[in-house]
Protein backbone atom coordinates (compact mmCIF):
# COMPACT_ATOMS: atom_id res chain seq x y z
CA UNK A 1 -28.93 -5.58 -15.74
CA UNK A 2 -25.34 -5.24 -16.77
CA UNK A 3 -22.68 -8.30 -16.30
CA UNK A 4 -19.01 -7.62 -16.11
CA UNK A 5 -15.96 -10.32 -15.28
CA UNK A 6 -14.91 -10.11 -11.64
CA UNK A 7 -11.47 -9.10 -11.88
CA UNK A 8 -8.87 -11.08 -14.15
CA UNK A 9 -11.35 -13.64 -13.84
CA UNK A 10 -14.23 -15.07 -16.13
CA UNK A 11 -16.60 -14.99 -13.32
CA UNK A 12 -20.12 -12.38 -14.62
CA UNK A 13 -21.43 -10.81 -11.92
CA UNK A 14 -24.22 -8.05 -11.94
CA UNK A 15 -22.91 -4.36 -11.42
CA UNK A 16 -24.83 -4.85 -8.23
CA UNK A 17 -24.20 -7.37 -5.49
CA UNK A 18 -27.12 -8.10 -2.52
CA UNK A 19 -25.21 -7.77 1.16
CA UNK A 20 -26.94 -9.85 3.26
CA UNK A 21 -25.94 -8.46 6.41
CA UNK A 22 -29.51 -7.41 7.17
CA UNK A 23 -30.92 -11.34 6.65
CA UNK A 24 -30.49 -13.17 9.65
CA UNK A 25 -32.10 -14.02 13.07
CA UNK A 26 -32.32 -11.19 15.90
CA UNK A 27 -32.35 -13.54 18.54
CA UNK A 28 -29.23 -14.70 17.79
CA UNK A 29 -27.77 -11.31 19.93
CA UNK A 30 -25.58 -9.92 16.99
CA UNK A 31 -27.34 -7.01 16.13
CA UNK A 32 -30.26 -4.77 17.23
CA UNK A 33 -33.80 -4.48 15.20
CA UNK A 34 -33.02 -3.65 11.57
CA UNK A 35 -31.79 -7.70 10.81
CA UNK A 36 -34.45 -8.88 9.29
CA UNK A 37 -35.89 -13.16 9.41
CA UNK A 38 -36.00 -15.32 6.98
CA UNK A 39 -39.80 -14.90 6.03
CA UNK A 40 -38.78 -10.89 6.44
CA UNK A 41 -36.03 -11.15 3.94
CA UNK A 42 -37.72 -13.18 1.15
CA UNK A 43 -39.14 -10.39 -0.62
CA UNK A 44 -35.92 -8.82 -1.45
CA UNK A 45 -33.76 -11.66 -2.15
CA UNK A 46 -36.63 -12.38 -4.82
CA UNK A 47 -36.93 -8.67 -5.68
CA UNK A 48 -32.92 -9.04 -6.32
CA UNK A 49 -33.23 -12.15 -8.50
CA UNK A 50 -35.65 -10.68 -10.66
CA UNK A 51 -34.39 -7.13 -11.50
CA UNK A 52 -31.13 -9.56 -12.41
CA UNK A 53 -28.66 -9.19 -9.69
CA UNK A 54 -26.84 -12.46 -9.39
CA UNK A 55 -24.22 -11.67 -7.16
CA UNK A 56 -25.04 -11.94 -2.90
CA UNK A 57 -22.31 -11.28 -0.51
CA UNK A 58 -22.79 -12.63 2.80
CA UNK A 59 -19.89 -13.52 6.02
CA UNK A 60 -19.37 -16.27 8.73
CA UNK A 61 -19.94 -14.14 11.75
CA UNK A 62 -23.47 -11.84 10.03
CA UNK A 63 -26.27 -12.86 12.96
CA UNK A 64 -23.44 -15.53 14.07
CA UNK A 65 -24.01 -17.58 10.68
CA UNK A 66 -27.94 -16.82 10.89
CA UNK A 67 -27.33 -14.43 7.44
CA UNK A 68 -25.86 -17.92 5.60
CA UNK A 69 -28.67 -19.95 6.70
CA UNK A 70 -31.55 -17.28 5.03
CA UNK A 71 -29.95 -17.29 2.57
CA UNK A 72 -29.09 -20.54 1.54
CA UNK A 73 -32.77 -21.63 2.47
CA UNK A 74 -34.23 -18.73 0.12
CA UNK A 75 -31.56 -18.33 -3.09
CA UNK A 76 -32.90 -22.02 -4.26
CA UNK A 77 -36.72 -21.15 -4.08
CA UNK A 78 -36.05 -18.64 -7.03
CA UNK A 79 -33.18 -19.54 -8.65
CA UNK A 80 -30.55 -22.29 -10.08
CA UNK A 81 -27.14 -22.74 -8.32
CA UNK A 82 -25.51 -22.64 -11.57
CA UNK A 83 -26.84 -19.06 -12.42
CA UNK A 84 -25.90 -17.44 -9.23
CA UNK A 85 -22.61 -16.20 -7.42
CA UNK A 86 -22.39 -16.59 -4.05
CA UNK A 87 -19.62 -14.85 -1.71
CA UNK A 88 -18.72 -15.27 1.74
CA UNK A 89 -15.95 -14.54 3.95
CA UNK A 90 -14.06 -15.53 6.93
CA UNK A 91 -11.68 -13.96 9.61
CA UNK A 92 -13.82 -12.43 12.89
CA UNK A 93 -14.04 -14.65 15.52
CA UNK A 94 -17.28 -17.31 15.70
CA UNK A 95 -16.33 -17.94 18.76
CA UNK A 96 -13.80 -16.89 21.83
CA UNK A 97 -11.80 -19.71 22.20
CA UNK A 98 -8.14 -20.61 20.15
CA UNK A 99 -8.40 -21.31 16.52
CA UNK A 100 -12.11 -20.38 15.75
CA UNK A 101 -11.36 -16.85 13.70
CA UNK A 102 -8.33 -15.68 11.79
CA UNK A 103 -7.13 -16.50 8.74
CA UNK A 104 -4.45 -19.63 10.06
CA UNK A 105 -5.17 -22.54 7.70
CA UNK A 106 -6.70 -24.63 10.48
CA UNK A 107 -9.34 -21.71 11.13
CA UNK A 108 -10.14 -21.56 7.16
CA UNK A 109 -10.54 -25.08 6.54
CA UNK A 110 -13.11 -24.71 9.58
CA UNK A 111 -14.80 -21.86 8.36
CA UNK A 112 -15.12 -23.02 4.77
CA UNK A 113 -16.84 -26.03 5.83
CA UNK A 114 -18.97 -24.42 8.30
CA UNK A 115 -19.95 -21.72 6.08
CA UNK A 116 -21.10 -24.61 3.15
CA UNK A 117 -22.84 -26.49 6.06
CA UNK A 118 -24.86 -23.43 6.58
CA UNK A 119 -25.66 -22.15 3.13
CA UNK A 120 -26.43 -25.95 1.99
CA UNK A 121 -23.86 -25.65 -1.08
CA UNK A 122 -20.89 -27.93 -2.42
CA UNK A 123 -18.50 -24.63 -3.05
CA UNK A 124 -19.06 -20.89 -2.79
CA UNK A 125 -18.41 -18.68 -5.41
CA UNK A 126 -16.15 -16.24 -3.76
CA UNK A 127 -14.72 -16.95 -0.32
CA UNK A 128 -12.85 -13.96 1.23
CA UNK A 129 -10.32 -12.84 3.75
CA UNK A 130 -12.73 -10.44 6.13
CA UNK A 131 -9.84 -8.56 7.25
CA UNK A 132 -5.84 -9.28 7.65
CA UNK A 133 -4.52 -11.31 10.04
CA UNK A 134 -1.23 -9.96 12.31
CA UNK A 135 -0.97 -13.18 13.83
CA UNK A 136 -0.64 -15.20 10.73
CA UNK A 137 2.01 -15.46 8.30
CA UNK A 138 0.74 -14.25 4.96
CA UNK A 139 2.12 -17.58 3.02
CA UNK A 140 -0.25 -19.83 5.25
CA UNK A 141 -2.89 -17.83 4.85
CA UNK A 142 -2.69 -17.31 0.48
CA UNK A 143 -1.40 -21.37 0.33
CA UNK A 144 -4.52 -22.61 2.57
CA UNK A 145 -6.79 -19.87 0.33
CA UNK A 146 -5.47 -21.70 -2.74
CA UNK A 147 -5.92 -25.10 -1.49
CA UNK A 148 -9.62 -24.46 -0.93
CA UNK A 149 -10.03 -24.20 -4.23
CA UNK A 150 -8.05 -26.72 -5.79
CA UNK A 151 -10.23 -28.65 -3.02
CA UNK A 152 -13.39 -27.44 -4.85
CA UNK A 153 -14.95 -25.95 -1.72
CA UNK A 154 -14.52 -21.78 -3.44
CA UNK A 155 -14.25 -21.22 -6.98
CA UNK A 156 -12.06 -17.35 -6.67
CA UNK A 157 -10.95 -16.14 -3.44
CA UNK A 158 -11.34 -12.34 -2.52
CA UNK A 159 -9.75 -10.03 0.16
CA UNK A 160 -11.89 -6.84 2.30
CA UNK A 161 -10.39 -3.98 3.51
CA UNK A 162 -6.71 -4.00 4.62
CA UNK A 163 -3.82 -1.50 3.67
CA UNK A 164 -2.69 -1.36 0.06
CA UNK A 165 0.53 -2.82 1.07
CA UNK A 166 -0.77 -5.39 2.42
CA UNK A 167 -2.52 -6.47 -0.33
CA UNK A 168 0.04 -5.96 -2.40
CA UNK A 169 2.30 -8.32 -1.03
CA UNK A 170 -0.70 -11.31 -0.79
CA UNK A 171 -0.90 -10.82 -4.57
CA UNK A 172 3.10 -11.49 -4.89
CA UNK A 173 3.33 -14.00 -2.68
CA UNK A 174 0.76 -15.97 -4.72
CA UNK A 175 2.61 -15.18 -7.59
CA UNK A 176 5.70 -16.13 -6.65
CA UNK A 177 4.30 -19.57 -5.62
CA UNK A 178 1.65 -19.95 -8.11
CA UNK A 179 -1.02 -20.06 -6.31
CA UNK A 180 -4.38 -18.40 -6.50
CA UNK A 181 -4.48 -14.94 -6.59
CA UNK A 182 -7.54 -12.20 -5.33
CA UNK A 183 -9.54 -11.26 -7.61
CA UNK A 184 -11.59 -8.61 -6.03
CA UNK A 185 -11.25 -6.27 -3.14
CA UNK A 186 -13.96 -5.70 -0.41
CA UNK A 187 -13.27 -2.22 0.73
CA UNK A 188 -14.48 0.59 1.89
CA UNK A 189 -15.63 3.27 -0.13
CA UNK A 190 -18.07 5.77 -0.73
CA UNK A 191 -18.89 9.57 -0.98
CA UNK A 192 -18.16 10.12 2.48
CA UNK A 193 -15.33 8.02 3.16
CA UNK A 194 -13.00 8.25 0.29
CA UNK A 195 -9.42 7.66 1.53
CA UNK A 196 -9.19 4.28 -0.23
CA UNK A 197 -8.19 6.67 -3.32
CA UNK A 198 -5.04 7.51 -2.03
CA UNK A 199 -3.87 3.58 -2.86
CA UNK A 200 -5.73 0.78 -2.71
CA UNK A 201 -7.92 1.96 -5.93
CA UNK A 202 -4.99 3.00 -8.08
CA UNK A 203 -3.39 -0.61 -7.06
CA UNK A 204 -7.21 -2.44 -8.02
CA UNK A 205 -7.14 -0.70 -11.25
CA UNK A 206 -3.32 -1.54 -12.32
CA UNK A 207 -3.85 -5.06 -11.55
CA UNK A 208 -7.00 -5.52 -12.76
CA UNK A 209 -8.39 -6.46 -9.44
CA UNK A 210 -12.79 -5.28 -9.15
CA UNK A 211 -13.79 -3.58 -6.42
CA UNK A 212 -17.28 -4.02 -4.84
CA UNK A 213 -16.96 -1.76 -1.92
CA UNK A 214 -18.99 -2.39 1.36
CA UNK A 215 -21.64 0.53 3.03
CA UNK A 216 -21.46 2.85 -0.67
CA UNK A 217 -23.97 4.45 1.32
CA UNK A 218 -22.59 5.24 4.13
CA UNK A 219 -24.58 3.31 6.29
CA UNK A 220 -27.48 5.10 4.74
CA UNK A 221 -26.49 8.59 5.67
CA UNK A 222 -26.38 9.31 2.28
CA UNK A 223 -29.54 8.08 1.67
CA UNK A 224 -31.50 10.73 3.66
CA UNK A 225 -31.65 14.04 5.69
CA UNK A 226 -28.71 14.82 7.77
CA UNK A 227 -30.99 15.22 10.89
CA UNK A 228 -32.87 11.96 9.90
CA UNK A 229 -32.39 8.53 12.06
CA UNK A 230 -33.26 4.77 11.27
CA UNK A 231 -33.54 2.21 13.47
CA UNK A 232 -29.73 0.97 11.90
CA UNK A 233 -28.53 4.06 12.74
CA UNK A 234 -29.32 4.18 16.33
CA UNK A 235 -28.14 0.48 16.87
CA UNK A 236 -25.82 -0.03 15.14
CA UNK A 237 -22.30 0.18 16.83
CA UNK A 238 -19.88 -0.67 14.21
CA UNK A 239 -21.52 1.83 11.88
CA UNK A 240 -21.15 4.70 14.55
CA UNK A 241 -17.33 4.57 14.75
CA UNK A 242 -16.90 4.94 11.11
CA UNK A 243 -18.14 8.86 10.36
CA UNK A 244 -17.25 10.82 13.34
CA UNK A 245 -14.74 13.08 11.40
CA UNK A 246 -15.34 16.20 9.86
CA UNK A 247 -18.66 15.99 10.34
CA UNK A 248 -19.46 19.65 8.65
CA UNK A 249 -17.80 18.36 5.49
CA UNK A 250 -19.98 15.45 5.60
CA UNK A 251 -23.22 17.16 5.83
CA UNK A 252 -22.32 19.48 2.71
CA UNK A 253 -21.24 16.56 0.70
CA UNK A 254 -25.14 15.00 2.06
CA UNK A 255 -26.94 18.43 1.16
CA UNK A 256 -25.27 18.21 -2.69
CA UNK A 257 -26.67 14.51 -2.83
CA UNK A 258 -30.05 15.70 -2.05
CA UNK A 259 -29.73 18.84 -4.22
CA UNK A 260 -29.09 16.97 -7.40
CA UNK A 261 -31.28 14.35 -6.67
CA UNK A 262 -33.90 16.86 -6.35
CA UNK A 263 -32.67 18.57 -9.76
CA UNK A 264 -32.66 15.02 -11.41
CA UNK A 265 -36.17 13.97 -9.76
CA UNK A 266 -34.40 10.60 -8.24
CA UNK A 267 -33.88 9.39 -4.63
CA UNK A 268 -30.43 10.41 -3.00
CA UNK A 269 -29.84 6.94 -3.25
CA UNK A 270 -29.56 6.60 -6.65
CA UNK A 271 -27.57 9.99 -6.80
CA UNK A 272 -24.96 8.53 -4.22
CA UNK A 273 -25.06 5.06 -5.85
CA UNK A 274 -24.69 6.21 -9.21
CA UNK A 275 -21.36 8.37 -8.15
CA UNK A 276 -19.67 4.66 -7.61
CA UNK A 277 -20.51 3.60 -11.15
CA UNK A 278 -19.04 7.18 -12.27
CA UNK A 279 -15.70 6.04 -10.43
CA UNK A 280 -15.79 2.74 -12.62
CA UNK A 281 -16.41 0.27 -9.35
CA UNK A 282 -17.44 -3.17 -10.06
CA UNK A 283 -20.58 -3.93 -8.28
CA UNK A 284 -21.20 -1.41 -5.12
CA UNK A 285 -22.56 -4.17 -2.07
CA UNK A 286 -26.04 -2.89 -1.80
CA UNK A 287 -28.68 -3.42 0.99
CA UNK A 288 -32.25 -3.74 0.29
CA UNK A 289 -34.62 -3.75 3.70
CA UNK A 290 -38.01 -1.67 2.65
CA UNK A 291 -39.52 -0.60 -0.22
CA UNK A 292 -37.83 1.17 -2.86
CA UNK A 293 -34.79 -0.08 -1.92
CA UNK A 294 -34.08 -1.81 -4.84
CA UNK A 295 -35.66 0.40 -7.03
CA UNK A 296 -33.84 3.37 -6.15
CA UNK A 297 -30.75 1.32 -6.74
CA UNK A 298 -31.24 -0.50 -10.00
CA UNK A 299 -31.82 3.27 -10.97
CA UNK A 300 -28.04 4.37 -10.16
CA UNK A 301 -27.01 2.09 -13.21
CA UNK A 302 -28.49 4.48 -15.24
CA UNK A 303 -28.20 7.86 -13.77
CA UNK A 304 -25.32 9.14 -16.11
CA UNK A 305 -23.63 11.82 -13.64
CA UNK A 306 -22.40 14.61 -15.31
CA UNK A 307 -18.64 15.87 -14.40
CA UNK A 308 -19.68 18.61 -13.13
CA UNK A 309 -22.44 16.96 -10.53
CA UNK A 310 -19.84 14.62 -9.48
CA UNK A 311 -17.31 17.62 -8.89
CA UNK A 312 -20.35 18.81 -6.47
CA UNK A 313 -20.47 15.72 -4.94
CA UNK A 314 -16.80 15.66 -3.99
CA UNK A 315 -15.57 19.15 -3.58
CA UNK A 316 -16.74 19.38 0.36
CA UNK A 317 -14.35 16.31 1.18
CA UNK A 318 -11.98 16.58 3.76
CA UNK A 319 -9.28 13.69 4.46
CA UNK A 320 -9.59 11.22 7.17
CA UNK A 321 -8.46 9.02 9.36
CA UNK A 322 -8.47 5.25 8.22
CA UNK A 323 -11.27 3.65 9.59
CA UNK A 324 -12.42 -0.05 9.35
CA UNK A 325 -8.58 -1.83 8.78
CA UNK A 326 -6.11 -3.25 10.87
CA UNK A 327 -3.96 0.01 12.62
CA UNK A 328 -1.82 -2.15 13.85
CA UNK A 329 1.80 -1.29 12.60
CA UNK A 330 3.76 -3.81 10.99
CA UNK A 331 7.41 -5.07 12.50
CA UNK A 332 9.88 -2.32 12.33
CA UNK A 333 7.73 0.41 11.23
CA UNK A 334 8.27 3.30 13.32
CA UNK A 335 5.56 5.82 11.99
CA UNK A 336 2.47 5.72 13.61
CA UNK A 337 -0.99 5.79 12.21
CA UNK A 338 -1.70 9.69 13.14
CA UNK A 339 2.16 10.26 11.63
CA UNK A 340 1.68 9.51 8.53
């Protein structure tokens, strides 16, 4: 396993990172079949551990909090705190009533605390922004960010997907105040879903910011057949609004995963995986729920795409619209989305 900093920062984390969005409890109501227990989830948090991932990447609101539970039960039984980096994040409501979501400084403080309460830890690694907040003045939000850690409670804070903008000005109001700055960006990014190119990667890369994007796979469509369905797939309802465009585009770019992994005698995972760590991301946010999993992605570290395979890869592509950020416009824009 390979170690690299996490951004500016002196933070070594594995080129892979564990989600743990599929560790949780299904009776919680938060998801359909594919989450997985705790006694379920074991194997591959130990699996993880020992092919040398150190990095897991779990939120507040996975299985309603269930995901922080597993894994702050099953991270100790196989490893030291001190070895391991732990991230978490914060912003979807936990529950519908004023003040329990967002990213004000009362609902952070809450979340922080509820989030440590959960995974039985004095601090968290990485604690991240889920999404931006509209409602909340970004100067609360970076000053209450940075007071968690000078509290102790998060050693770096992160940010997930958001416009580049956005982003952008976080970074400078930090700056400006001297306060803690990101050091890694959540977003998403993979072979079908690529419009994070346009600016939030070229702005990552100046500033020295990692990216560990969420789904590289696509919600596994890029794992498999084009006519092929998983449980996940059926279920899942966030995953279905995210790859309804150009859908003839998609399946070519799916065949050319399947033809080179077949030329290259790997799984389509590893192919699809192993275009991220072509692109120079940090750690692509991996899920691991059966057998091979793992194996298929530890592989992608080592694959060694060609420039022409990758050129394969990408030449069906066909822009979208964003999916997964805020669409709201900001105050006094008067472009639309679908404008521009």
């Amino acid at each position: 396993m390979e170690y690299v900093n996490l951004g500016p920062s002196g933070l070594k984390v594995s080129r892979l990172c564990l989600g743990c969005m599929s560790y949780g409890d299904t009776t919680k109501g938060w998801h359909g079949d594919w989450v997985l227990s705790e006694d379920e989830s074991r194997p591959f948090i130990r699996e993880a551990l020992e092919a040398g991932i150190n990095f897991f990447d779990t939120a507040n609101m996975y299985s309603k909090g269930a995901s922080e539970e597993v894994i702050g039960k099953l991270l100790p039984e196989f490893a030291r705190r001190d070895e391991i980096v732990v991230a978490t994040k914060a912003f979807l409501p936990w529950r519908q009533a004023p003040n329990t979501g967002g990213n004000s400084r009362k609902s952070l403080f809450q979340a922080v605390d509820d989030s440590l309460i959960r995974l039985k830890m004095d601090y968290v690694d990485l604690f991240q922004i889920h999404r931006w907040d509209k409602d909340t003045p970004i100067e609360e939000t970076m000053e209450a960010l940075h007071d968690i850690v000078k509290a102790g409670k998060a050693r770096y804070i992160g940010a997930s997907s958001m416009w580049a903008w956005q982003f952008a000005k976080a970074q400078e109001v930090a700056k400006a105040n001297g306060w803690t700055r990101f050091v890694s960006m959540q977003n998403h990014v993979n072979l079908l879903y690529r419009e994070e190119e346009r600016e939030m990667l070229p702005l990552c890369a100046d500033q020295g910011v990692s990216v560990i994007p969420w789904s590289p796979l696509a919600r596994g469509k890029l794992a498999r057949a084009w006519d092929e369905t998983t449980v996940r797939s059926e279920t899942d309802g966030f995953g279905k609004t995210l790859y309804r465009q150009n859908e003839e585009a998609d399946r070519a770019i799916i065949e050319a995963v399947g033809a080179i992994a077949a030329e290259r005698g790997v799984s389509r995972a590893t192919v699809a995986l192993g275009w991220h760590f072509a692109k120079g991301v940090t750690a692509p946010i991996i899920g691991a729920t059966k057998d091979g999993h793992m194996a298929a992605a530890v592989a992608a570290m080592d694959l060694g795409l060609t420039g022409e395979e990758v050129a394969r890869l990408e030449e069906p592509y066909l822009p979208k619209q964003p999916v997964g950020v805020e669409t709201t416009a900001p105050r006094n824009w008067s472009l639309s989305v679908r404008d521009g």
